[in-house]
Protein backbone atom coordinates (compact mmCIF):
# COMPACT_ATOMS: atom_id res chain seq x y z
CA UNK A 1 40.88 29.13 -63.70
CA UNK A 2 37.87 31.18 -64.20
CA UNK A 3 34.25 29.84 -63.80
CA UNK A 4 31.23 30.40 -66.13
CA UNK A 5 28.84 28.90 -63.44
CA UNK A 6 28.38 27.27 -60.61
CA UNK A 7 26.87 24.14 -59.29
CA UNK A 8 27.32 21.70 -56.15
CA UNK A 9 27.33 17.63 -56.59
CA UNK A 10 27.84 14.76 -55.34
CA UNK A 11 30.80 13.24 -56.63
CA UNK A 12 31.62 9.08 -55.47
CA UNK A 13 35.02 9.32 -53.36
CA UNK A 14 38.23 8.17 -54.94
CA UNK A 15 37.92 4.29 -55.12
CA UNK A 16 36.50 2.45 -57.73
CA UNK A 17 33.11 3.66 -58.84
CA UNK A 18 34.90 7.58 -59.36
CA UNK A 19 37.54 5.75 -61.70
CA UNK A 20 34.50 3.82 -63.47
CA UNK A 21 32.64 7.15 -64.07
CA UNK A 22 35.50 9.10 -65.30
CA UNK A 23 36.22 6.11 -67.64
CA UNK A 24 33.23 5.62 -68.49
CA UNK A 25 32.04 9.15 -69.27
CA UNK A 26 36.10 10.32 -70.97
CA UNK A 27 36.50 12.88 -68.52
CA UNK A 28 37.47 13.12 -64.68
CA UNK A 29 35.97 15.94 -62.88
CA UNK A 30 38.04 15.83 -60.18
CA UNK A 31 41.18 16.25 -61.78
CA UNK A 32 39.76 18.24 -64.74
CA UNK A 33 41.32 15.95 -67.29
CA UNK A 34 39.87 13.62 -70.43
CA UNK A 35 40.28 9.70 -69.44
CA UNK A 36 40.45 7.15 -71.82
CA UNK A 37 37.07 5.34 -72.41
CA UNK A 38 37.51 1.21 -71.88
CA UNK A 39 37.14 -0.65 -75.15
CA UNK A 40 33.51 -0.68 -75.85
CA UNK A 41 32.46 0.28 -79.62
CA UNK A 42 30.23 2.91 -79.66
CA UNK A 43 30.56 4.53 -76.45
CA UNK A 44 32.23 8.08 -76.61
CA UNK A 45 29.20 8.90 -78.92
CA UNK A 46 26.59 8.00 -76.35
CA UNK A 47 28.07 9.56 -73.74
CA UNK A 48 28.97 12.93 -75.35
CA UNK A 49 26.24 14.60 -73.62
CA UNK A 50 26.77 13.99 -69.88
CA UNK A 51 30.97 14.03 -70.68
CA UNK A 52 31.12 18.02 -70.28
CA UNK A 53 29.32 17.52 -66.78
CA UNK A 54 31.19 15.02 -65.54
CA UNK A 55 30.08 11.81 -63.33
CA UNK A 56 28.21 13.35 -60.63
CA UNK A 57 24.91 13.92 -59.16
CA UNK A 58 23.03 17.79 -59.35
CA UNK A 59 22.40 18.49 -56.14
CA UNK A 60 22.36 22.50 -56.84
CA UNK A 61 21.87 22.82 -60.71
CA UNK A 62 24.14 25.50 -62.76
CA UNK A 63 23.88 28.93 -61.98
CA UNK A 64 25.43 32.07 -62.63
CA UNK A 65 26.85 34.61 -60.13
CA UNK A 66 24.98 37.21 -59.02
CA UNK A 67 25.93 40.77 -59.24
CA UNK A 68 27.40 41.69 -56.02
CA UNK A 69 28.86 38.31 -55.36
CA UNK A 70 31.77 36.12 -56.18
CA UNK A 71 34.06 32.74 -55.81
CA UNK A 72 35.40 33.34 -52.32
CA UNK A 73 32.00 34.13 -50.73
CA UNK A 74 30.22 31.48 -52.46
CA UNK A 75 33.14 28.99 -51.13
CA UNK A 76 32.26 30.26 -47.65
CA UNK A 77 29.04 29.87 -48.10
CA UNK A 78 29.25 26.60 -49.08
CA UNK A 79 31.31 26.04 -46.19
CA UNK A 80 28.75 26.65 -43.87
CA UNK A 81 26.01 24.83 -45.45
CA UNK A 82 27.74 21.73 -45.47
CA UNK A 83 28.61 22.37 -41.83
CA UNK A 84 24.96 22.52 -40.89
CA UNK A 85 24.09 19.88 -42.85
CA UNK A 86 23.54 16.04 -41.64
CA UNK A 87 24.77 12.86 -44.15
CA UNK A 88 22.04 10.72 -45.45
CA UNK A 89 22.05 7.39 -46.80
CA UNK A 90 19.84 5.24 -48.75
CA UNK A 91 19.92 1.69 -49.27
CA UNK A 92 22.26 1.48 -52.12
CA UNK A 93 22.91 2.57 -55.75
CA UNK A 94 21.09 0.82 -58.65
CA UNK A 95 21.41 1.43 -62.79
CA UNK A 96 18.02 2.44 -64.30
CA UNK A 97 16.27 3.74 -66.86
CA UNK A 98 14.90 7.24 -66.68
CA UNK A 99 13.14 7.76 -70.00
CA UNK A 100 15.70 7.95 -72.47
CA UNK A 101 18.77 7.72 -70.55
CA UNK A 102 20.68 5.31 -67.93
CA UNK A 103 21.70 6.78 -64.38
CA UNK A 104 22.38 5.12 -61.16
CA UNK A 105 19.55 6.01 -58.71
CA UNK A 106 19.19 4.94 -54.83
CA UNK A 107 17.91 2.29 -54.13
CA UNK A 108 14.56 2.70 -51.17
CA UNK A 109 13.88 5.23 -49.25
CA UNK A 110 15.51 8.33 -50.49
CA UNK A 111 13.87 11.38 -48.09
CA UNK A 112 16.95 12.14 -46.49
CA UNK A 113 18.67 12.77 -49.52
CA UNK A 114 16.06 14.62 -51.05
CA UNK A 115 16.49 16.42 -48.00
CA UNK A 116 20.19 17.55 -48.46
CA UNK A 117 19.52 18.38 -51.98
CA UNK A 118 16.96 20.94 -50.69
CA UNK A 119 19.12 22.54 -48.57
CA UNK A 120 21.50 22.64 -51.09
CA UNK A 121 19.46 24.29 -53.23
CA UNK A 122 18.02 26.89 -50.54
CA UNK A 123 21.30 27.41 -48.68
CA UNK A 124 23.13 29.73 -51.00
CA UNK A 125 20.65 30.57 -53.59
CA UNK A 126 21.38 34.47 -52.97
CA UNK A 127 24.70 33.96 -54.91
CA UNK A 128 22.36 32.73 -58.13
CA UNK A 129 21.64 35.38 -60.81
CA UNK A 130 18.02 34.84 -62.13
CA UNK A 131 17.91 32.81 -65.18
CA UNK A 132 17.56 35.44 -68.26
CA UNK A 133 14.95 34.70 -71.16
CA UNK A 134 16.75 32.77 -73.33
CA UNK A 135 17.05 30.09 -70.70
CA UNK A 136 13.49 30.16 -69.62
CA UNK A 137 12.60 29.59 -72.66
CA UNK A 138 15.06 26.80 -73.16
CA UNK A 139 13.83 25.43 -70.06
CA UNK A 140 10.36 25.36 -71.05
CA UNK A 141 10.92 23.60 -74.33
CA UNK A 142 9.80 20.99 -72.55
CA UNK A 143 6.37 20.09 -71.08
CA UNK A 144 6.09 21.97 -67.84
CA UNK A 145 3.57 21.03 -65.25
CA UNK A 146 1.95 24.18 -63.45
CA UNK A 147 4.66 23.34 -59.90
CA UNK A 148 7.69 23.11 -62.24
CA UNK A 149 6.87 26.28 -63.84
CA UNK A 150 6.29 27.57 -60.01
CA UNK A 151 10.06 25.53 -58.94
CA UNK A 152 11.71 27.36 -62.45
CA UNK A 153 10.36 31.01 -61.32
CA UNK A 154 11.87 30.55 -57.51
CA UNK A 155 14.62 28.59 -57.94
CA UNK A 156 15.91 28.88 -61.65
CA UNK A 157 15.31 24.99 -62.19
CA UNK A 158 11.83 23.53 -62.74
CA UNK A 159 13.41 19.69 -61.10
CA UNK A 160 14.33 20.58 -57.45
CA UNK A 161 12.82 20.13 -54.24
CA UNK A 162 9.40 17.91 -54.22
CA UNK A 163 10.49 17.37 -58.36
CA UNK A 164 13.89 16.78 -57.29
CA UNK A 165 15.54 12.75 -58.29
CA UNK A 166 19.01 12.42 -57.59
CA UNK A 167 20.38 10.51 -60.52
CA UNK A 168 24.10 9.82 -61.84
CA UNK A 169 24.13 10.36 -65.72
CA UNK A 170 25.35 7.18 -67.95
CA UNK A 171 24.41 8.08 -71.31
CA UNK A 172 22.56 10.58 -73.41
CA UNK A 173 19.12 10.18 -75.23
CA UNK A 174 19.18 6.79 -76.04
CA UNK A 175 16.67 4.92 -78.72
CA UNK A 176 14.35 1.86 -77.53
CA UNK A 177 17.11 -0.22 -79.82
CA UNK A 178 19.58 0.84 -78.03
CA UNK A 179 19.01 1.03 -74.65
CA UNK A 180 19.17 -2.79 -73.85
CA UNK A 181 22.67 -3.32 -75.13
CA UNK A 182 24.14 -0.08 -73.16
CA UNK A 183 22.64 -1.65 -69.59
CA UNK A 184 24.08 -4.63 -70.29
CA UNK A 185 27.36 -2.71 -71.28
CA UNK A 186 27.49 -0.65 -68.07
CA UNK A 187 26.42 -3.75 -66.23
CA UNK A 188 29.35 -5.54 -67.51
CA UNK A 189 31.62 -2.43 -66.19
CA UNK A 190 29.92 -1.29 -62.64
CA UNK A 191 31.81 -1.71 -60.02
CA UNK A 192 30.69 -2.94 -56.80
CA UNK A 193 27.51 -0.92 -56.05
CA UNK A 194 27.61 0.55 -52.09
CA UNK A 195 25.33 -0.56 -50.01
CA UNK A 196 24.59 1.32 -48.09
CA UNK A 197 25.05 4.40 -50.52
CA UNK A 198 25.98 7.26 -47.85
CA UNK A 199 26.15 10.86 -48.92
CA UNK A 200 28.17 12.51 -46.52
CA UNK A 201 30.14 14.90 -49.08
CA UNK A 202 29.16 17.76 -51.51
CA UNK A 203 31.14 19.39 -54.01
CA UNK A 204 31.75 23.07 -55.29
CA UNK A 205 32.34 22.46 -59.04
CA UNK A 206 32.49 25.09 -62.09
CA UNK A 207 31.81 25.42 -65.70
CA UNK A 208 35.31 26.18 -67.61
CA UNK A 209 35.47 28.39 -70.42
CA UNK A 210 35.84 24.95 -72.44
CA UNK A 211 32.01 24.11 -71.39
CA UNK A 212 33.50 21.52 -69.31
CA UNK A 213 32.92 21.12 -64.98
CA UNK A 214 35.74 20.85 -62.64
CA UNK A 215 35.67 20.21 -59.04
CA UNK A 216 36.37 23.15 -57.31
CA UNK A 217 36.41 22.18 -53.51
CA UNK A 218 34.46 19.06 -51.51
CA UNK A 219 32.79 19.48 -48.33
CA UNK A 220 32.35 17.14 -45.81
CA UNK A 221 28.26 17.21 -44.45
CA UNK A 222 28.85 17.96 -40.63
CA UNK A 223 25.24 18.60 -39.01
């Protein structure tokens, strides 16, 4: 399989809350594979947005390969970081509202995972190609404060670091109508939440040709 880009996640281990994602969302990252939706009316159109990414949490956004680099020595390098890198936990997993959308997001204190996602982000950033103009520009469709303009010119992504909010995607753009009725629908098929939530893996995942992500390789976080 060949790779478009290049991103590292968290993805839930195999147990319950990775089957509810994949369901939930048609498509299992893991495997690389659509997944029947359960029966809820309405729900492969409000999720068509997140499907392609899979369920998952950014911890190192897309980005393409730099010149002079490629798959194996970004694998190794991802390697490493994870091996230098400490789990960290937050109190649990809770569904919320972030503007338009639903996401899970951790529940308390979450500096220790902000922490990982930073050195995610720093860790192999010389195997990311800078971001070319179109994609600044698409980037900066929206309202940029002076420090995500700063975060987009350094790291290619104007929402890392300080900006960063680790967040599992549930739906797309949803309208004040509509976003009632979908948290009680993904109340109604949540699993279990963890509590605590623990991140102590990372995954290598890549963009298909089909637009779609696909785990490549998971890392356990060693430090």
């Amino acid at each position: 399989m060949s790779f478009t880009r290049f991103a590292i996640y968290y993805l839930p281990p195999v147990g319950a809350m990775a089957d509810f994602g994949a369901a939930w969302l048609g498509w299992d990252v893991v495997s690389g594979r659509a997944v029947d939706h359960p029966d809820v009316p309405g729900l492969d159109d409000v999720t068509m947005t997140p499907r392609k990414y899979g369920f998952h949490a950014t911890l190192k956004p897309p980005f393409r390969l730099a010149d002079g680099t490629d798959l194996a020595g970004l694998r190794a390098a991802v390697a490493g970081m994870a091996a230098a890198c400490a789990p960290a936990r937050a109190q649990g997993l809770g569904l919320s509202r972030l503007g338009r959308f639903l996401a899970l997001t951790p529940l308390g204190d979450t500096s220790e995972i902000a922490r990982v996602a930073a050195h995610c982000v720093r860790a192999i950033d010389g195997f990311r190609a800078p971001p070319g103009a179109a994609e600044l520009a698409r980037r900066r469709q929206s309202p940029l404060t002076d420090r995500h303009e700063a975060l987009l010119q350094r790291w290619g992504y104007p929402y890392v670091m300080e900006e960063f909010r680790f967040h599992m995607t549930l739906t797309g753009r949803l309208s004040d109508a509509e976003i009632d009725h979908w948290a009680r629908q993904a109340r109604a098929h949540l699993p279990a939440m963890p509590t605590p939530f623990v991140l102590d893996e990372v995954a290598l995942v890549g963009e298909r040709p089909d637009g779609r992500f696909e785990q490549i390789h998971r890392y356990a976080l060693a430090g």
